[in-house]
C-alpha atoms as a PDB file:
ATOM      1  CA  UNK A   1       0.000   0.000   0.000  1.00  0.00           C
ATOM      2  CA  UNK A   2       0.941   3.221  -1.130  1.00  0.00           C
ATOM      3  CA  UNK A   3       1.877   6.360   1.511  1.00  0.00           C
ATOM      4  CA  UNK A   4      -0.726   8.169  -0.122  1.00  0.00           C
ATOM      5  CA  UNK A   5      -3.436   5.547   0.362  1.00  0.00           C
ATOM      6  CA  UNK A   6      -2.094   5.361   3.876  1.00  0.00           C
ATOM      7  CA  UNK A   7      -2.698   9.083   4.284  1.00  0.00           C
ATOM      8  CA  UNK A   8      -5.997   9.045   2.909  1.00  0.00           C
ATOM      9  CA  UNK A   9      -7.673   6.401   4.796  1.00  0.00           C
ATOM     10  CA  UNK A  10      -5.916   8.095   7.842  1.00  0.00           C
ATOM     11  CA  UNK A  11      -7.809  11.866   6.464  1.00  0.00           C
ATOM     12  CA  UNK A  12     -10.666  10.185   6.017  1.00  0.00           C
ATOM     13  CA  UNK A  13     -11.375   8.296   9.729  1.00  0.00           C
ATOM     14  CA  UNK A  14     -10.567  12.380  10.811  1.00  0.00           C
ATOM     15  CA  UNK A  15      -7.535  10.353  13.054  1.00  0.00           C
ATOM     16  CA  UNK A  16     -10.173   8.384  15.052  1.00  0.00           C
ATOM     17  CA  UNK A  17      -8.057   5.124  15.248  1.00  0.00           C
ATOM     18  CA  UNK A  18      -4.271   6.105  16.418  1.00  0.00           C
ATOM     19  CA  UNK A  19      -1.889   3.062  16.971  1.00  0.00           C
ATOM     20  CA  UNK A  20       1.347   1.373  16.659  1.00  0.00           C
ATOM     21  CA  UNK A  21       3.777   4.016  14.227  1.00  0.00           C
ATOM     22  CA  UNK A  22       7.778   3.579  15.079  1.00  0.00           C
ATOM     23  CA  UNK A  23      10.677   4.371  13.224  1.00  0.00           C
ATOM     24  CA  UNK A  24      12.217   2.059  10.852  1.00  0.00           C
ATOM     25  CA  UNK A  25      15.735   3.556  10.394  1.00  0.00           C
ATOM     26  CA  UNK A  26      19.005   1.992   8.759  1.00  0.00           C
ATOM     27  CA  UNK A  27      22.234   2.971   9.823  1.00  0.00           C
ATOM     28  CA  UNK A  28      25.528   2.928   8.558  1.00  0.00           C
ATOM     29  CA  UNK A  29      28.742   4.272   9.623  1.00  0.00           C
ATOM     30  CA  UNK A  30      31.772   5.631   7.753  1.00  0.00           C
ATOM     31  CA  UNK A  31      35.088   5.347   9.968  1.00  0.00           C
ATOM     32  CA  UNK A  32      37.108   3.639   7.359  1.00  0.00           C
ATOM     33  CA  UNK A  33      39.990   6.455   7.530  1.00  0.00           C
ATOM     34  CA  UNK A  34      40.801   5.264  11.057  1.00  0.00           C
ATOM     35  CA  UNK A  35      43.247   3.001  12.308  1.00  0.00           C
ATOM     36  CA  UNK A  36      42.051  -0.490  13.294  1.00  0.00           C
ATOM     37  CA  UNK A  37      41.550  -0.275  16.846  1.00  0.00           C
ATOM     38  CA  UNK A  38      39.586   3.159  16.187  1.00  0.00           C
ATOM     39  CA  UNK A  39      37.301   1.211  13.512  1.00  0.00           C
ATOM     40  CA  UNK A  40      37.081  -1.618  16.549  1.00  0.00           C
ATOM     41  CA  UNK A  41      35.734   0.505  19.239  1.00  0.00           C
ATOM     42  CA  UNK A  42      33.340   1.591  16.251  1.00  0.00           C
ATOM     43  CA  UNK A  43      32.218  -1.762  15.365  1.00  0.00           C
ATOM     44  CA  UNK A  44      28.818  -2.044  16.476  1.00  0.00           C
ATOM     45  CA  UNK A  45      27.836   1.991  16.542  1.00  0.00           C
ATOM     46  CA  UNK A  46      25.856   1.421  13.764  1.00  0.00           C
ATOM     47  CA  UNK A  47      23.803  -1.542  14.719  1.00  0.00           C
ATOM     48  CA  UNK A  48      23.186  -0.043  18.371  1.00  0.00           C
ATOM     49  CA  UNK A  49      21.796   2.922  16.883  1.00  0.00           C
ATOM     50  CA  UNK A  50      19.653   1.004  14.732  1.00  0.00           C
ATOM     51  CA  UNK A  51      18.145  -0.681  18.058  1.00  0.00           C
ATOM     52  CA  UNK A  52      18.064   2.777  20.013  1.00  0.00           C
ATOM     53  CA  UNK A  53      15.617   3.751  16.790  1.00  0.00           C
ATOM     54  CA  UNK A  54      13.765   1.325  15.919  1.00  0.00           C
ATOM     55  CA  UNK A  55      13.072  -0.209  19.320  1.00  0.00           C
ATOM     56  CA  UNK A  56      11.547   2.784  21.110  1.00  0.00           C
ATOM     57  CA  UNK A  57       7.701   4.397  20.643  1.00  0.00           C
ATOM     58  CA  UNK A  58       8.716   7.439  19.967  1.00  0.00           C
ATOM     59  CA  UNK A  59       5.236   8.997  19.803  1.00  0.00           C
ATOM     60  CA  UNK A  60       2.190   8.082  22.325  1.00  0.00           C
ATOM     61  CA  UNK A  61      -0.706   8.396  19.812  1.00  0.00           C
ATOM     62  CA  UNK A  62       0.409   6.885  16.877  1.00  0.00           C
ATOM     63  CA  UNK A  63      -0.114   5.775  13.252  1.00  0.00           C
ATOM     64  CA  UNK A  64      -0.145   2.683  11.841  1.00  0.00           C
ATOM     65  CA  UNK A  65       2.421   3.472   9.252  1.00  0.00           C
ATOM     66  CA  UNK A  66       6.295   3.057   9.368  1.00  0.00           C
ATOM     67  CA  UNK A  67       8.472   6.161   8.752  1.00  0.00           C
ATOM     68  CA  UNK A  68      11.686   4.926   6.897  1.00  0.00           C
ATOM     69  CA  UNK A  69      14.396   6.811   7.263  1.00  0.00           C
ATOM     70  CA  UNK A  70      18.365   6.393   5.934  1.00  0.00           C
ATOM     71  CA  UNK A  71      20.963   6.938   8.232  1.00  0.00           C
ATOM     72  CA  UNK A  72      24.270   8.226   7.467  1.00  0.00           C
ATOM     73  CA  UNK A  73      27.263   8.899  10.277  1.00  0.00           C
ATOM     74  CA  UNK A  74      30.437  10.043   9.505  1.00  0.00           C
ATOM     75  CA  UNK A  75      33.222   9.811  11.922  1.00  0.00           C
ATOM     76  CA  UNK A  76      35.980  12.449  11.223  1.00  0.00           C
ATOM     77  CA  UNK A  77      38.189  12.117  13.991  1.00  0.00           C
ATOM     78  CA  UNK A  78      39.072  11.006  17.553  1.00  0.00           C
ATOM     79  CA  UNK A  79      40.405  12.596  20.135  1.00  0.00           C
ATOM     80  CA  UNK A  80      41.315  11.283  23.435  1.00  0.00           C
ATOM     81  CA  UNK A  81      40.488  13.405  26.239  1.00  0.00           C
ATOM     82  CA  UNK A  82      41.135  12.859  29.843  1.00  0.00           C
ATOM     83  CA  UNK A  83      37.983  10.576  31.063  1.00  0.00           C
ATOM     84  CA  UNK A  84      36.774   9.926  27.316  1.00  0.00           C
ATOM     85  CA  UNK A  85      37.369   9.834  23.670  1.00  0.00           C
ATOM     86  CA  UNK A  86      35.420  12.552  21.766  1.00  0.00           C
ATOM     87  CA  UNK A  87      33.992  11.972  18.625  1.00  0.00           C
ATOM     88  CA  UNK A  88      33.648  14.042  15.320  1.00  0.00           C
ATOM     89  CA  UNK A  89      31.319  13.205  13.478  1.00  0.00           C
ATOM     90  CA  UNK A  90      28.669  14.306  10.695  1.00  0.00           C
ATOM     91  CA  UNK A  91      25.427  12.885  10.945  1.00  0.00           C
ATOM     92  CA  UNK A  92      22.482  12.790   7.898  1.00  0.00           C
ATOM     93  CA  UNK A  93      19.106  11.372   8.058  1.00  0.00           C
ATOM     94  CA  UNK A  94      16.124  11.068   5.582  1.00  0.00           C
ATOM     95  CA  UNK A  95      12.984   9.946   5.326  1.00  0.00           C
ATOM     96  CA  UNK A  96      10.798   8.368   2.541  1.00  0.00           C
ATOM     97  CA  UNK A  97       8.451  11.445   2.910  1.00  0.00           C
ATOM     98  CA  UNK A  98      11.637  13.908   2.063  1.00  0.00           C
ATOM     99  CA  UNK A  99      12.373  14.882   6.071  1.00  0.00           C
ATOM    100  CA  UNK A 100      16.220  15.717   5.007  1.00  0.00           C
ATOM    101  CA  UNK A 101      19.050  16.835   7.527  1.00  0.00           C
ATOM    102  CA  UNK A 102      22.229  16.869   7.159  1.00  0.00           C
ATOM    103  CA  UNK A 103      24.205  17.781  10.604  1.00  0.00           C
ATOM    104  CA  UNK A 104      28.340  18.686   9.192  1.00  0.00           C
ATOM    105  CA  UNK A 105      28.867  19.619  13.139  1.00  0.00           C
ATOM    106  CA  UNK A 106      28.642  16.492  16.064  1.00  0.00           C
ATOM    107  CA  UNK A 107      30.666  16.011  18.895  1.00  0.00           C
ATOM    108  CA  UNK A 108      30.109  13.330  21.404  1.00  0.00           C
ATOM    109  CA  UNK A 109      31.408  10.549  23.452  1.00  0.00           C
ATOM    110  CA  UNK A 110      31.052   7.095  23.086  1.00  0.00           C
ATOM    111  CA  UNK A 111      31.889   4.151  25.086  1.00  0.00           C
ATOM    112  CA  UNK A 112      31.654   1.026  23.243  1.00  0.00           C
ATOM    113  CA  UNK A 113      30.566  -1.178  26.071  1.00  0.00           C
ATOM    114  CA  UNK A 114      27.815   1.070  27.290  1.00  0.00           C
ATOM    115  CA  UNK A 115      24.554   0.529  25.905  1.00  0.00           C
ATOM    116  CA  UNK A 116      22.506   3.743  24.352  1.00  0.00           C
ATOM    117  CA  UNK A 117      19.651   4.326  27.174  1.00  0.00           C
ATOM    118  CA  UNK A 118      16.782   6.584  26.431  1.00  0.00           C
ATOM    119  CA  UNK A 119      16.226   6.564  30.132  1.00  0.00           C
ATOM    120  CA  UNK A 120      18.880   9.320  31.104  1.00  0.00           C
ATOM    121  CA  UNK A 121      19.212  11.867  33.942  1.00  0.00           C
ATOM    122  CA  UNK A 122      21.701  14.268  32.432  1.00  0.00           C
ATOM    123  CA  UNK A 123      22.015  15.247  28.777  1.00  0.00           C
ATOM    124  CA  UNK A 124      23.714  12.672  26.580  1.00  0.00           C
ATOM    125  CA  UNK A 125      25.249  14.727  23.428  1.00  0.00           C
ATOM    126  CA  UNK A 126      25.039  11.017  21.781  1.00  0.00           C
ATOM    127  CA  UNK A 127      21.564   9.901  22.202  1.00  0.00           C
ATOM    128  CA  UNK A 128      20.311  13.627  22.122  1.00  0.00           C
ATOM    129  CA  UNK A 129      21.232  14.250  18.494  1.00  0.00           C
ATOM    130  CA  UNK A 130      19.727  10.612  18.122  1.00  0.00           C
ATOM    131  CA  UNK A 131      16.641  12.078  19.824  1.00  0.00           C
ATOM    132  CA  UNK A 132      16.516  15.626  18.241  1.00  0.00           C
ATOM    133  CA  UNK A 133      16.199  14.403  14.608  1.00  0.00           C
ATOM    134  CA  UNK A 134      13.725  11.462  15.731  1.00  0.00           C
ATOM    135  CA  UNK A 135      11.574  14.481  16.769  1.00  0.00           C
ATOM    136  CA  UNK A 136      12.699  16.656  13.622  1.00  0.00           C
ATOM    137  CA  UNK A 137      11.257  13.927  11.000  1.00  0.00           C
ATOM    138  CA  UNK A 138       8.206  12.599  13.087  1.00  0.00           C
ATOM    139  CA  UNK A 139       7.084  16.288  13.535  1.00  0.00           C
ATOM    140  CA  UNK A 140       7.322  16.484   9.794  1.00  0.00           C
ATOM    141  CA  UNK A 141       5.508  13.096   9.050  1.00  0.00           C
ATOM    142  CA  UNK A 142       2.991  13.975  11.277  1.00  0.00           C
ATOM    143  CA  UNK A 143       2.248  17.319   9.619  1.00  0.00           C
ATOM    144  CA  UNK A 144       1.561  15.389   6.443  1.00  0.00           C
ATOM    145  CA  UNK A 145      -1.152  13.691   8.232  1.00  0.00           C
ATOM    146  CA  UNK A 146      -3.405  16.764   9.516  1.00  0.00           C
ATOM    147  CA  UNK A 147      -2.825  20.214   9.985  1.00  0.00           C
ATOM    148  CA  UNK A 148       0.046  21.348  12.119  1.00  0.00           C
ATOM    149  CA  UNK A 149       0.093  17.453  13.771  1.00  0.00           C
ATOM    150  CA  UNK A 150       3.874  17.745  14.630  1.00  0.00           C
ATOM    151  CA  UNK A 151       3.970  20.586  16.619  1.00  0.00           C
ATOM    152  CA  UNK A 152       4.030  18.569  20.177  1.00  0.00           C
ATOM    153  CA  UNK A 153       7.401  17.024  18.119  1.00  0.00           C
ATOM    154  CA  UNK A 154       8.807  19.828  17.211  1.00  0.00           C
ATOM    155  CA  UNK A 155       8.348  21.328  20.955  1.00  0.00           C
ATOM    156  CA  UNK A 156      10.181  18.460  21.877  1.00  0.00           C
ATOM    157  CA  UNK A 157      13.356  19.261  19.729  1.00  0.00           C
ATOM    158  CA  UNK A 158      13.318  22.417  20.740  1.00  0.00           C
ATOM    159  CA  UNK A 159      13.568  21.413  24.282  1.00  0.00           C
ATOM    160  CA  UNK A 160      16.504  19.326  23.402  1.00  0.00           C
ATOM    161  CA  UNK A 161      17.883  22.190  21.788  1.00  0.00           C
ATOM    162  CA  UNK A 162      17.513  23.966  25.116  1.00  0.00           C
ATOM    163  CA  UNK A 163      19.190  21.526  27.009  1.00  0.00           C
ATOM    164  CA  UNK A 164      22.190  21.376  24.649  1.00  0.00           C
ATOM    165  CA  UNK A 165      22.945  24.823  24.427  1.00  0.00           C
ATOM    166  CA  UNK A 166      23.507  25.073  27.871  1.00  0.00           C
ATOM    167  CA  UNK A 167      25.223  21.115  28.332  1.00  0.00           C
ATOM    168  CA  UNK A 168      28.856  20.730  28.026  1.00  0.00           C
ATOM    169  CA  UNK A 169      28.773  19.998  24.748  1.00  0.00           C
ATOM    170  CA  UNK A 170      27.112  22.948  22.933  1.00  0.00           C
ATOM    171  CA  UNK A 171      28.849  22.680  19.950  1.00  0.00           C
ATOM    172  CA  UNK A 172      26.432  22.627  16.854  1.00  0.00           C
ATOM    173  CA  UNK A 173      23.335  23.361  18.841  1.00  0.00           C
ATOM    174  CA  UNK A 174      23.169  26.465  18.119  1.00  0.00           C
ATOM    175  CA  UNK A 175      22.834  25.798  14.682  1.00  0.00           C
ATOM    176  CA  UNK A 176      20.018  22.795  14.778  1.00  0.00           C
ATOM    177  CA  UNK A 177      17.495  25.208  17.467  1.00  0.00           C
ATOM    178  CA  UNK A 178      17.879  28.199  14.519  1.00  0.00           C
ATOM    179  CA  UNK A 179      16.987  25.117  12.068  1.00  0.00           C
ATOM    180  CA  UNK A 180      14.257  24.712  14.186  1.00  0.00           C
ATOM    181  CA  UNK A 181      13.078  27.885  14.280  1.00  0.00           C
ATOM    182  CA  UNK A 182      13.006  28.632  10.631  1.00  0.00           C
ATOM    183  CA  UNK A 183      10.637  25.225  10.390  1.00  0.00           C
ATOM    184  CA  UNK A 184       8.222  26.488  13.065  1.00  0.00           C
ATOM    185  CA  UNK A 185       8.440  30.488  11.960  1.00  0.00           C
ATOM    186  CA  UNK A 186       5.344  32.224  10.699  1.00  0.00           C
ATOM    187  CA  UNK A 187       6.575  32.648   7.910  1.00  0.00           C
ATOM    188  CA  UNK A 188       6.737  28.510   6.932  1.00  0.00           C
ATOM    189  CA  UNK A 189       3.714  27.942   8.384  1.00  0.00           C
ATOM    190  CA  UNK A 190       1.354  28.220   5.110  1.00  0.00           C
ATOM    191  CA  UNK A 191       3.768  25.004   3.824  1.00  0.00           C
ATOM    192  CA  UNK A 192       3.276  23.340   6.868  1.00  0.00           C
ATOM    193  CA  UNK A 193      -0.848  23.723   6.911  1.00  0.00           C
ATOM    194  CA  UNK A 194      -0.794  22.401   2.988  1.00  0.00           C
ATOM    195  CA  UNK A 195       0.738  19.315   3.433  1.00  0.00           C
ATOM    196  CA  UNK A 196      -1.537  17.514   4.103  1.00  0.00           C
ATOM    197  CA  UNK A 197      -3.315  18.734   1.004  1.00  0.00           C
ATOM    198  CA  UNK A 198      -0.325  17.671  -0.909  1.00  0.00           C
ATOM    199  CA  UNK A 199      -0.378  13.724   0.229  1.00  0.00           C
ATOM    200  CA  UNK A 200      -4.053  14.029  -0.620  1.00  0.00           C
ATOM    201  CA  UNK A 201      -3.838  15.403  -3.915  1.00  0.00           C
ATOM    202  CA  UNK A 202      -1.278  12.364  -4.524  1.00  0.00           C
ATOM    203  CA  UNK A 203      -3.151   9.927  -3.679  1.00  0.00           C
ATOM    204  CA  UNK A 204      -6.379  11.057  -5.307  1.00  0.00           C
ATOM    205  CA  UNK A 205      -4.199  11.719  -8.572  1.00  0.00           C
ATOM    206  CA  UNK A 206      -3.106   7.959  -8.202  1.00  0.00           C
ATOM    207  CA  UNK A 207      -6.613   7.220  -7.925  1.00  0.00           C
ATOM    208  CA  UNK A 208      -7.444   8.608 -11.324  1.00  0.00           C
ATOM    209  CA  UNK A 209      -9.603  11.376  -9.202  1.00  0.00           C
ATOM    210  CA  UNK A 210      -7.903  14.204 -11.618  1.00  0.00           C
ATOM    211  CA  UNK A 211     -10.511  16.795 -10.723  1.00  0.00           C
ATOM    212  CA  UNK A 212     -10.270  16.414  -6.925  1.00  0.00           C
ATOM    213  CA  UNK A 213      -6.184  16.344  -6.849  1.00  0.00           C
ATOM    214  CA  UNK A 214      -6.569  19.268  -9.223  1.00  0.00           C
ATOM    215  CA  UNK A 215      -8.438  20.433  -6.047  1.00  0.00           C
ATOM    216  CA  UNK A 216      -6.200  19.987  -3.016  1.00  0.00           C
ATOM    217  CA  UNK A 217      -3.204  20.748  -5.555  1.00  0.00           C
ATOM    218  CA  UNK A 218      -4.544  24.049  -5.965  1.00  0.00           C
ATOM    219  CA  UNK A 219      -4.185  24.489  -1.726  1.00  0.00           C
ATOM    220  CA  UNK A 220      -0.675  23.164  -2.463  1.00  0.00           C
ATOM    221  CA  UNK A 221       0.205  26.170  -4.650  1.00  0.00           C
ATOM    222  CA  UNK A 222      -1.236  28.556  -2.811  1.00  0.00           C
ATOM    223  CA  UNK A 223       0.463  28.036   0.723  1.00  0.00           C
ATOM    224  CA  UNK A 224       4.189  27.391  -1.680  1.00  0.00           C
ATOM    225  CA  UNK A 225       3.417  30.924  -2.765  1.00  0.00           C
ATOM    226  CA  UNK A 226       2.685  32.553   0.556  1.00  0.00           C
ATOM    227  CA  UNK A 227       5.940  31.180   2.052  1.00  0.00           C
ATOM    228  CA  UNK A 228       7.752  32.504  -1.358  1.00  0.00           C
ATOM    229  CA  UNK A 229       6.278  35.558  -1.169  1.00  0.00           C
ATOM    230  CA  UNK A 230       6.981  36.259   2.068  1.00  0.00           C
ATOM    231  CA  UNK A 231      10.706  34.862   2.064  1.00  0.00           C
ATOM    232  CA  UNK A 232      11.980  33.815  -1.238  1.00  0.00           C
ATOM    233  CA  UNK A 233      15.092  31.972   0.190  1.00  0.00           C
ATOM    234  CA  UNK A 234      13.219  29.860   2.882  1.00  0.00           C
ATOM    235  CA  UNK A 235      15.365  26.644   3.761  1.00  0.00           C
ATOM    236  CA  UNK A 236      12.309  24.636   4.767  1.00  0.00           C
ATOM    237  CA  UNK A 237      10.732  25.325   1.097  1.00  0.00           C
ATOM    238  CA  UNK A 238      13.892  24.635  -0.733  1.00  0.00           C
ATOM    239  CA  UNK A 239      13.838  20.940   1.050  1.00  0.00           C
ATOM    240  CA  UNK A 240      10.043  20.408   0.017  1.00  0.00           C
ATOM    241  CA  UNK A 241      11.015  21.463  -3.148  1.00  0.00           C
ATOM    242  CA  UNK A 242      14.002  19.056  -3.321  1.00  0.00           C
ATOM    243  CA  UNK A 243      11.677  16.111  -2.274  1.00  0.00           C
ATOM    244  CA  UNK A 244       9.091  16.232  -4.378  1.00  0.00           C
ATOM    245  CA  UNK A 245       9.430  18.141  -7.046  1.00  0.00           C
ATOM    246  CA  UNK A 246       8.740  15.818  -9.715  1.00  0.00           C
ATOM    247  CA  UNK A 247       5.627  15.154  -7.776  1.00  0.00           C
ATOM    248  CA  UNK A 248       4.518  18.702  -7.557  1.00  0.00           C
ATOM    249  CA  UNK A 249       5.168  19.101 -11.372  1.00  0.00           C
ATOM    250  CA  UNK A 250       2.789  15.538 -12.156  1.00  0.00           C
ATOM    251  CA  UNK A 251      -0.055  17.380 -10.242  1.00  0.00           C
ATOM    252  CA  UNK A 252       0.061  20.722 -12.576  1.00  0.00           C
ATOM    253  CA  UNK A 253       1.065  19.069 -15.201  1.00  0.00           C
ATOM    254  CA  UNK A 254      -1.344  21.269 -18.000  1.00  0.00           C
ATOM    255  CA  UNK A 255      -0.984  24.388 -16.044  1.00  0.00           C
ATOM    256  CA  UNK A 256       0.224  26.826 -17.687  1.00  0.00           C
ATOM    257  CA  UNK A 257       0.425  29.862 -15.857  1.00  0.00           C
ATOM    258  CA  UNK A 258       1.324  27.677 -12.457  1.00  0.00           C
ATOM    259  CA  UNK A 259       3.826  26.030 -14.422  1.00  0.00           C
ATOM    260  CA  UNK A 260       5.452  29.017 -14.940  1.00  0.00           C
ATOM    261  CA  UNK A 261       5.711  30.403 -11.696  1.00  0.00           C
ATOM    262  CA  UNK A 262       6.903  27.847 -10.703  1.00  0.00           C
ATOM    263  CA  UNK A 263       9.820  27.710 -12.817  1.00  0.00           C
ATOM    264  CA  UNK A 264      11.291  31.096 -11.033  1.00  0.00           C
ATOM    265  CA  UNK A 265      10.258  30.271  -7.522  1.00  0.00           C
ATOM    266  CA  UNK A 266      12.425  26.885  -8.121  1.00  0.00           C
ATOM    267  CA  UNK A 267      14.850  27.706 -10.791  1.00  0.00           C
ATOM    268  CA  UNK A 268      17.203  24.892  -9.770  1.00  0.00           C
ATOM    269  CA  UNK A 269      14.071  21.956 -11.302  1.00  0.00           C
ATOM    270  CA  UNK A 270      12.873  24.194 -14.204  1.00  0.00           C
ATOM    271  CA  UNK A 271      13.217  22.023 -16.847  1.00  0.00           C
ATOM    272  CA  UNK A 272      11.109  19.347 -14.840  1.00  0.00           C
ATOM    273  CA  UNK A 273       8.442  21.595 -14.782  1.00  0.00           C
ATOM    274  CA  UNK A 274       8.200  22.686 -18.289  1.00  0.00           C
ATOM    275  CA  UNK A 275       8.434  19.007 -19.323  1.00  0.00           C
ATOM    276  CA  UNK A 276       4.495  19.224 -18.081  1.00  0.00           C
ATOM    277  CA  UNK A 277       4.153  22.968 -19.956  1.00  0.00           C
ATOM    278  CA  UNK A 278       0.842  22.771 -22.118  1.00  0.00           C
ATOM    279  CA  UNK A 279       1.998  20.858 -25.563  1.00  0.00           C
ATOM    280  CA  UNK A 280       1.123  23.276 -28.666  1.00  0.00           C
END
């Protein structure tokens, strides 16, 4: 079944039956420019962050649909410190829905022998960052499921954000909370309401239900254009953009005028859209 058949049904019961959604995130790690007992201590990162994932509910009410998600971490360097060995590292995660980050600034410790615990009493710069963007892509899953659904997820980041601005680690937090911010602004928010209307419109147009994805496609345009209008530049755009643009240009395929705009407000896929330019 389809994520846009998934979507639907879930539209359609108005979110009266909420159970059993988790993450279902693989992991790899990239350490191979370390020596051999740096790659050892390394060995099994990778399949205990798997576990710390995909064996936790991260959300109380949820769906019955799986959000996979690719994970990417790249260890830099190492550098031992007096009680620890602090890590380097870049991390990137995406989902199937197009929830992309890419984090170039990580620093943590890691003991190989000790387990990753969600149950902590003092912040963990490790499992944090694990936590942060489990919250960053559920908030935007959830968002495509009703309006503004993710909000309680993104609150949650940004308490993590909190917390590791003012840890001993605050390296790079700085950065992910202003992330944040631009997500949650004003200013994003008409993207955020239509997304829902955008899974909709895709899985009506699958249906062969031209007329009513013409419909909720329509929404689609108008809340990309409110966000454009009111900040051209906006990083949260330019990543909805990058995941589905061949998508957006199959729902207006036809549309002329649309088709046009929407060549300038994404220059960087304008021959995808005037592939679906009126033929003459």
């Amino acid at each position: 079944m389809s994520k846009y058949i998934i979507i639907s049904v879930l539209l359609f019961f108005s979110f009266s039956i909420l159970n059993g959604q988790v993450l279902n995130v693989t992991v790899s790690v990239d350490y191979a420019h370390l020596n051999d007992d740096q790659q050892e201590d390394l060995s099994n990162l990778a399949e205990k962050v798997e576990q710390y994932y995909n064996n936790y509910e991260w959300v109380e009410d949820e769906y019955e649909a799986d959000v996979n998600c690719n994970v990417k971490i790249i260890i830099e360097t190492v550098q031992k410190k007096t009680f620890e060995k602090l890590y380097k590292a870049q991390f990137l995660i995406s989902s199937s829905s197009g929830e992309n980050f890419y984090d170039k600034i990580w620093e943590f410790p890691y003991e190989p022998s000790s387990p990753l615990n969600h149950y902590k009493g003092q912040f963990d710069p490790l499992t944090h960052l694990l936590d942060f963007y489990a919250y960053m892509v559920l908030a935007g899953e959830l968002d495509t499921y009703g309006l503004l659904l993710g909000t309680p997820l993104y609150d949650k980041a940004l308490d993590i954000a909190s917390q590791g601005l003012l840890s001993q680690y605050p390296r790079g937090w700085s950065q992910r909370n202003e992330e944040l911010q631009k997500i949650t602004h004003i200013r994003t928010r008409p993207l955020r309401e239509v997304k829902p209307d955008f899974f909709e419109a895709l899985y009506l147009y699958d249906e062969g239900k031209y007329a009513e994805a013409s419909k909720s496609a329509a929404k689609v345009y108008e809340g990309i254009k409110k966000v454009y209008n009111s900040q051209p530049n906006n990083r949260y755009l330019r990543i909805f953009f990058e995941a589905h643009y061949k998508e957006i240009a199959m729902l207006f395929e036809g549309k002329l005028d649309i088709l046009e705009s929407l060549v300038d407000i994404d220059s960087k896929h304008r021959e995808t859209y005037r592939q679906y330019l009126p033929k003459n």
